[in-house]
C-alpha atoms as a PDB file:
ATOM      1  CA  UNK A   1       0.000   0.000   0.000  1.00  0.00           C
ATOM      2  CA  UNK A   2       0.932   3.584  -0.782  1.00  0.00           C
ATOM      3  CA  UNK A   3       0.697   4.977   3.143  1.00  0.00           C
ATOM      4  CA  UNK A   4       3.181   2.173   4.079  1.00  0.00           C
ATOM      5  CA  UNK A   5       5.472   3.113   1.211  1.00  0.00           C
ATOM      6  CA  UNK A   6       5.589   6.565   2.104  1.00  0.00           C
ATOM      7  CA  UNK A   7       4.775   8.070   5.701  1.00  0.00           C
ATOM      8  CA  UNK A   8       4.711  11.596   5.649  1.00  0.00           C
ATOM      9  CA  UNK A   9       3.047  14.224   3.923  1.00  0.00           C
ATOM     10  CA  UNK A  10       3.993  16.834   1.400  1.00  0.00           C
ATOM     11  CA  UNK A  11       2.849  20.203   0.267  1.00  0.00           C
ATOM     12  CA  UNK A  12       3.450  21.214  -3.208  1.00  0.00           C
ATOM     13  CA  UNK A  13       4.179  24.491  -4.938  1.00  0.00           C
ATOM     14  CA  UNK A  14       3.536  24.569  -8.213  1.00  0.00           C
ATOM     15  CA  UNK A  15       4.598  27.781 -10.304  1.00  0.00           C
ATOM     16  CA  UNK A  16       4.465  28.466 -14.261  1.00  0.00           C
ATOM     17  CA  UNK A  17       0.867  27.329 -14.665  1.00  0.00           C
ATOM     18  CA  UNK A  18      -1.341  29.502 -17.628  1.00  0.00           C
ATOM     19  CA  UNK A  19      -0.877  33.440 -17.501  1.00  0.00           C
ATOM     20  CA  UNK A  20       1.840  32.725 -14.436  1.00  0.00           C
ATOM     21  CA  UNK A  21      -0.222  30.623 -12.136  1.00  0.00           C
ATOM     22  CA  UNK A  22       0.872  29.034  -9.248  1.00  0.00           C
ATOM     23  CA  UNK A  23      -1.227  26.523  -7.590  1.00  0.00           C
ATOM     24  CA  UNK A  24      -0.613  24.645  -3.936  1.00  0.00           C
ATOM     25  CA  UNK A  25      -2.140  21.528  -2.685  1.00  0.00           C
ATOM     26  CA  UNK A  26      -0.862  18.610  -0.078  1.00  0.00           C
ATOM     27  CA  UNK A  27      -0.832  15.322  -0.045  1.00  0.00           C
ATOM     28  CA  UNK A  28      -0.705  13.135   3.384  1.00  0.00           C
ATOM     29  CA  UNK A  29      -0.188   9.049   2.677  1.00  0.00           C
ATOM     30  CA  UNK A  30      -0.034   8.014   6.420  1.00  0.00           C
ATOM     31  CA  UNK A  31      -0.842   3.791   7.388  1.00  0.00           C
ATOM     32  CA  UNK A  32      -2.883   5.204  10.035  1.00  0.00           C
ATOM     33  CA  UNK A  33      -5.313   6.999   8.199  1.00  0.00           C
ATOM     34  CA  UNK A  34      -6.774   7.134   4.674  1.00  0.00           C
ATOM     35  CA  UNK A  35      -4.670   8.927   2.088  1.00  0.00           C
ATOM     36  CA  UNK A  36      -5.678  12.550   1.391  1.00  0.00           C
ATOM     37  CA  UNK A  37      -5.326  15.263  -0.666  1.00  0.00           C
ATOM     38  CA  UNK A  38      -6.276  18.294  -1.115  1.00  0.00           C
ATOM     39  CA  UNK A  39      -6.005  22.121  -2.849  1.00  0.00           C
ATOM     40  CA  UNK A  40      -4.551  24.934  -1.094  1.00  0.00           C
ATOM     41  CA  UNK A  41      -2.307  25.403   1.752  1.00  0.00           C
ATOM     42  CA  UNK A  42      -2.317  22.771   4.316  1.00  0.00           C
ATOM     43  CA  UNK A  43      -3.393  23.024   7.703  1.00  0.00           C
ATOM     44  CA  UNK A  44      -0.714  21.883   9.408  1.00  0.00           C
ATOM     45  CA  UNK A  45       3.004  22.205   8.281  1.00  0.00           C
ATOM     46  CA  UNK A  46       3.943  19.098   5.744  1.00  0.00           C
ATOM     47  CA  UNK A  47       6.628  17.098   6.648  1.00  0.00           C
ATOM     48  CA  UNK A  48       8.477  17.850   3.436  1.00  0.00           C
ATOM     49  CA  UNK A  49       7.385  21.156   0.845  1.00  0.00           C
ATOM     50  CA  UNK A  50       8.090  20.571  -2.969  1.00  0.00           C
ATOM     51  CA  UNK A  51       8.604  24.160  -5.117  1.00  0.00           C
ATOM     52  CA  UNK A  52       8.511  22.908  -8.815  1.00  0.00           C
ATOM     53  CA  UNK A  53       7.649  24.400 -11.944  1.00  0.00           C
ATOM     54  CA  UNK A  54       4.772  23.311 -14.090  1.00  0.00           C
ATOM     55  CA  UNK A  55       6.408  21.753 -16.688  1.00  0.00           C
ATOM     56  CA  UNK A  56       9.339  20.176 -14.401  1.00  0.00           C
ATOM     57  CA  UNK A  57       6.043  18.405 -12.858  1.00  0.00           C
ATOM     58  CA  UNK A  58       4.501  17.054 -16.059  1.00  0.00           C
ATOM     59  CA  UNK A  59       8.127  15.873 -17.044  1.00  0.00           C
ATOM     60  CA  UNK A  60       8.609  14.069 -13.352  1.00  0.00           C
ATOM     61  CA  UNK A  61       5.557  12.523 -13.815  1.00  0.00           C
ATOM     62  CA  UNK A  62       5.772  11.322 -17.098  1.00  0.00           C
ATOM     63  CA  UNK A  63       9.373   9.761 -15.850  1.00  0.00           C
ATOM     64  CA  UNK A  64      11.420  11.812 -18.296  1.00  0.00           C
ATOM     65  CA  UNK A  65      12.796  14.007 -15.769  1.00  0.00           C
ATOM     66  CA  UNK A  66      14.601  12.121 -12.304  1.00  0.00           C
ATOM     67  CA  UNK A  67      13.985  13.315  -9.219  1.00  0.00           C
ATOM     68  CA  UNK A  68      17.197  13.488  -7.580  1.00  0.00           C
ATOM     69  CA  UNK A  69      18.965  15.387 -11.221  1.00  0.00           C
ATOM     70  CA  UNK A  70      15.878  17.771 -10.794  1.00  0.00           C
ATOM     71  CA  UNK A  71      16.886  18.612  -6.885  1.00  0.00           C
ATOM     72  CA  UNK A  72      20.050  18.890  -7.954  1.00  0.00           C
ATOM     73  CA  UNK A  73      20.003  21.117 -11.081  1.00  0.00           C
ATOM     74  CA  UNK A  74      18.025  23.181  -8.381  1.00  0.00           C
ATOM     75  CA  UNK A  75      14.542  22.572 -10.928  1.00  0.00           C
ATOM     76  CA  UNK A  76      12.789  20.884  -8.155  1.00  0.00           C
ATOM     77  CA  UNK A  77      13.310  22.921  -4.500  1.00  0.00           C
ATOM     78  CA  UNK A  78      12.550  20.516  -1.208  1.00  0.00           C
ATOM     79  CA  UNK A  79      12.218  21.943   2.469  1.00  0.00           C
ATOM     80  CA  UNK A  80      11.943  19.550   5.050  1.00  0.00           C
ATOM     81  CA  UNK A  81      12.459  15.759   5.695  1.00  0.00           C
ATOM     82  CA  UNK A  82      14.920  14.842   2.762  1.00  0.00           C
ATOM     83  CA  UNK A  83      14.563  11.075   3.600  1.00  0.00           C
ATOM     84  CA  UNK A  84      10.762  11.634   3.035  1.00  0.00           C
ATOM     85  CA  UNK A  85      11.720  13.815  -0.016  1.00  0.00           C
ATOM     86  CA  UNK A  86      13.466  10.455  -1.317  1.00  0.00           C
ATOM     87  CA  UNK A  87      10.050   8.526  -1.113  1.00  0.00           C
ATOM     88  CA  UNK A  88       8.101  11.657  -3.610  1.00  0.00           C
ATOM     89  CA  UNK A  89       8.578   8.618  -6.523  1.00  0.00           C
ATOM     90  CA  UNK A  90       6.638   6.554  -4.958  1.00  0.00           C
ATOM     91  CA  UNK A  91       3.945   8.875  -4.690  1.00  0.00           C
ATOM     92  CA  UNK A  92       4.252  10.370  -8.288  1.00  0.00           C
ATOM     93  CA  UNK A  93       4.498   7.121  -9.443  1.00  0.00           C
ATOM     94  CA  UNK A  94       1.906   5.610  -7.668  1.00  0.00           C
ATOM     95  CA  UNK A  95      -1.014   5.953 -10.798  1.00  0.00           C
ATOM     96  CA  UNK A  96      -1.794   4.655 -13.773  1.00  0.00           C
ATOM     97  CA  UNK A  97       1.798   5.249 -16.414  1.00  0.00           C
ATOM     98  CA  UNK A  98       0.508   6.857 -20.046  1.00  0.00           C
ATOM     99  CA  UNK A  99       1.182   4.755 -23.049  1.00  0.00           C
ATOM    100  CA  UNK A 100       1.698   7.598 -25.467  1.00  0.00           C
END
């Protein structure tokens, strides 16, 4: 299961959407409780906050851009747990892959 994988929650900050946007929503994937998720700022402080552009997000997602070269190349900006941060794969990739 996906809480067991991951433990933690993390906020995301998205930036670069249409006409400039930037959107925010958090995600918690506990074993205790349901997973969540949900649009805006969290309640409570995330145990790890993700700063990403748009299209760094799509490309993560799709698998064409790696995580840690994205942190690194300073596309991708993590505050927080960084052992949590190294479990964020597990929860992008946790859906349903694209076969275009």
């Amino acid at each position: 299961r996906l809480p067991a994988k991951v433990e933690g929650s993390f906020g995301f900050t998205v930036t670069g959407g249409p006409g400039g946007a930037v959107a925010e929503w958090w995600v918690v994937a506990r074993s205790d409780a349901a997973p969540r998720v949900a649009v805006g700022k969290p309640a409570t402080k995330p145990d790890c906050l993700v700063t990403i552009s748009d299209a760094h997000l799509v490309a993560l997602a799709a698998g064409k851009l790696n995580g840690m070269s994205a942190y690194l190349s300073g596309k991708m900006k993590l505050k927080g747990d960084m052992r949590l941060a190294q479990k964020l794969a597990a929860l992008i990739g946790a859906g349903p892959r694209s076969k275009l």
